[in-house]
Protein backbone atom coordinates (compact mmCIF):
# COMPACT_ATOMS: atom_id res chain seq x y z
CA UNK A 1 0.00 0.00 0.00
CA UNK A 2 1.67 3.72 -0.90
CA UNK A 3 0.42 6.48 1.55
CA UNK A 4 1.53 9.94 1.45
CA UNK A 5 0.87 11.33 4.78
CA UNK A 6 1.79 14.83 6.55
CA UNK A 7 4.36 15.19 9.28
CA UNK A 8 5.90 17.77 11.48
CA UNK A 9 8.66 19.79 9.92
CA UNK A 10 11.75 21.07 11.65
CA UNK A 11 11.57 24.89 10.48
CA UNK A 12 7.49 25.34 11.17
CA UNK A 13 6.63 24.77 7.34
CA UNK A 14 5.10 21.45 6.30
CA UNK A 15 6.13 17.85 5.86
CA UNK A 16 4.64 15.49 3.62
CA UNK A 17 5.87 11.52 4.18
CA UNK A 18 5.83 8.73 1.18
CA UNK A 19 5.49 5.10 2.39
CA UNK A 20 5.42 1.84 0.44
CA UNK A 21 3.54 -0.54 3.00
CA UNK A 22 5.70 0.57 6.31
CA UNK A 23 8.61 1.87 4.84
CA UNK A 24 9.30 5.52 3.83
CA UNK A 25 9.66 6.10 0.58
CA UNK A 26 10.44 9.95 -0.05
CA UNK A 27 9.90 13.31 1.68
CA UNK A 28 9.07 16.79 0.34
CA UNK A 29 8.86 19.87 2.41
CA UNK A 30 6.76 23.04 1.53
CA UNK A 31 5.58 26.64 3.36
CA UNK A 32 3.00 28.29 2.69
CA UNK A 33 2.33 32.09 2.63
CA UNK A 34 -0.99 33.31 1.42
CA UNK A 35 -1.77 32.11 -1.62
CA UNK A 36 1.55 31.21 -2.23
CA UNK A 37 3.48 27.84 -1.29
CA UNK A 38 7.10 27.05 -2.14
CA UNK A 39 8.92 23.59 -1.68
CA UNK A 40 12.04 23.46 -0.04
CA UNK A 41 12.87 20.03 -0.11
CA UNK A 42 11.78 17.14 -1.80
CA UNK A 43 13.77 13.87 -1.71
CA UNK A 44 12.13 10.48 -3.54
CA UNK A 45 13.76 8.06 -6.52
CA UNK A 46 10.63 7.27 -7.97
CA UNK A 47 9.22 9.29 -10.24
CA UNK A 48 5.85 7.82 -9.75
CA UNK A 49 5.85 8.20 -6.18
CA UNK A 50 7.49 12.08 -6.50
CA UNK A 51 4.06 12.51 -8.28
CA UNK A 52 1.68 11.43 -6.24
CA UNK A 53 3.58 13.08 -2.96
CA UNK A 54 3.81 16.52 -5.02
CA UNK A 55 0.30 15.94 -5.30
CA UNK A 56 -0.89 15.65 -2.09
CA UNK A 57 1.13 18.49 -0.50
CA UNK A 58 -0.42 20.63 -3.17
CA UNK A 59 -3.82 19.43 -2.58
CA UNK A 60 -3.00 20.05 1.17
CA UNK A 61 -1.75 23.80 0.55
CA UNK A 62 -4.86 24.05 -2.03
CA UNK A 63 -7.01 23.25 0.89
CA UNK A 64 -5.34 25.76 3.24
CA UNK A 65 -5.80 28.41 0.36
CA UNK A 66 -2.88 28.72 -1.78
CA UNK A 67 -3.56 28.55 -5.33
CA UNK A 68 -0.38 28.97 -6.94
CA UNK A 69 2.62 26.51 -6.37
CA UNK A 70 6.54 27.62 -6.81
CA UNK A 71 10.31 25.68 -6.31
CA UNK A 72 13.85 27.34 -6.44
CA UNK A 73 15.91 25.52 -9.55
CA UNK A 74 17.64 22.22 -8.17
CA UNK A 75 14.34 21.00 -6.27
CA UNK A 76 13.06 18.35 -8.23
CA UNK A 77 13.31 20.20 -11.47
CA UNK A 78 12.04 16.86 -13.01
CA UNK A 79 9.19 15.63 -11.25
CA UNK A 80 8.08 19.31 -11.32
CA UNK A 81 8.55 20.03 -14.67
CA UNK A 82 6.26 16.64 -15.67
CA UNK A 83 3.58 18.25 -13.68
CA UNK A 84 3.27 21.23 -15.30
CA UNK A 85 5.47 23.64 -13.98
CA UNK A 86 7.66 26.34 -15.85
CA UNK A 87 10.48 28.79 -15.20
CA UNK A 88 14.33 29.07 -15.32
CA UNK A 89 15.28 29.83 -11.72
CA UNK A 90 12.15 29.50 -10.01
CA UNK A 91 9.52 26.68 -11.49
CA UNK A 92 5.94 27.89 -10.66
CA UNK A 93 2.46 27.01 -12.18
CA UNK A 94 -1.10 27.49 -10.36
CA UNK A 95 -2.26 24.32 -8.11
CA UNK A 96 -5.61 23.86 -9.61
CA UNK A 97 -4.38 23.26 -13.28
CA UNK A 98 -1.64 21.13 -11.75
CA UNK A 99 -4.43 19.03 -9.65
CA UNK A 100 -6.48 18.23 -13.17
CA UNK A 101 -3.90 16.91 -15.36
CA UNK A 102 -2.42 13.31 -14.95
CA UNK A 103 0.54 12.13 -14.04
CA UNK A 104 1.09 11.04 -18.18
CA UNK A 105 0.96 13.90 -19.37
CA UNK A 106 -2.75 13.75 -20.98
CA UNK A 107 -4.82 17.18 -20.49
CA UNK A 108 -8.54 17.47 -21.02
């Protein structure tokens, strides 16, 4: 079973947690200001698994307000880049359009 659950981060941002069954599987850390969040961190080999945890913090921030989503260039330019997201330094793109599209690429 893969769960992505939310944790308590060191700096008083957030923490989201991967798991496959009982053992952790990836981590990505995020803030939120406004209607703003940023990740900090994110650390997880699978690229399936960086999608579905990317996910979930978003949906978390979406659900605390935020609406648009942004990363500094070196954190997980890839996984974020699938998703949706554009930039040079700083990847951003807006939560809601991220949240509708799949994970292949496909958008309706």
């Amino acid at each position: 079973m893969i769960r992505f659950l939310p944790a308590d981060a060191p700096d008083g941002g957030f923490r989201f947690e991967a798991f496959v069954d009982e053992a952790p599987a990836g981590f990505c850390c995020f803030r939120i200001d406004g209607y703003q969040m940023e990740f900090t961190a994110v650390d997880c080999d699978d690229p399936l698994l960086a999608d579905g945890l990317l996910r979930a913090a978003m949906n978390y921030a979406a659900n605390r307000n935020a609406y648009t989503a942004r990363a500094g260039a070196g954190v997980a330019d890839r996984a974020l880049r699938q998703l949706g997201f554009q930039g040079a330094d700083v990847l951003t793109a807006e939560i809601p359009e991220v949240l509708m599209n799949c994970a292949c690429g496909h958008q309706e």
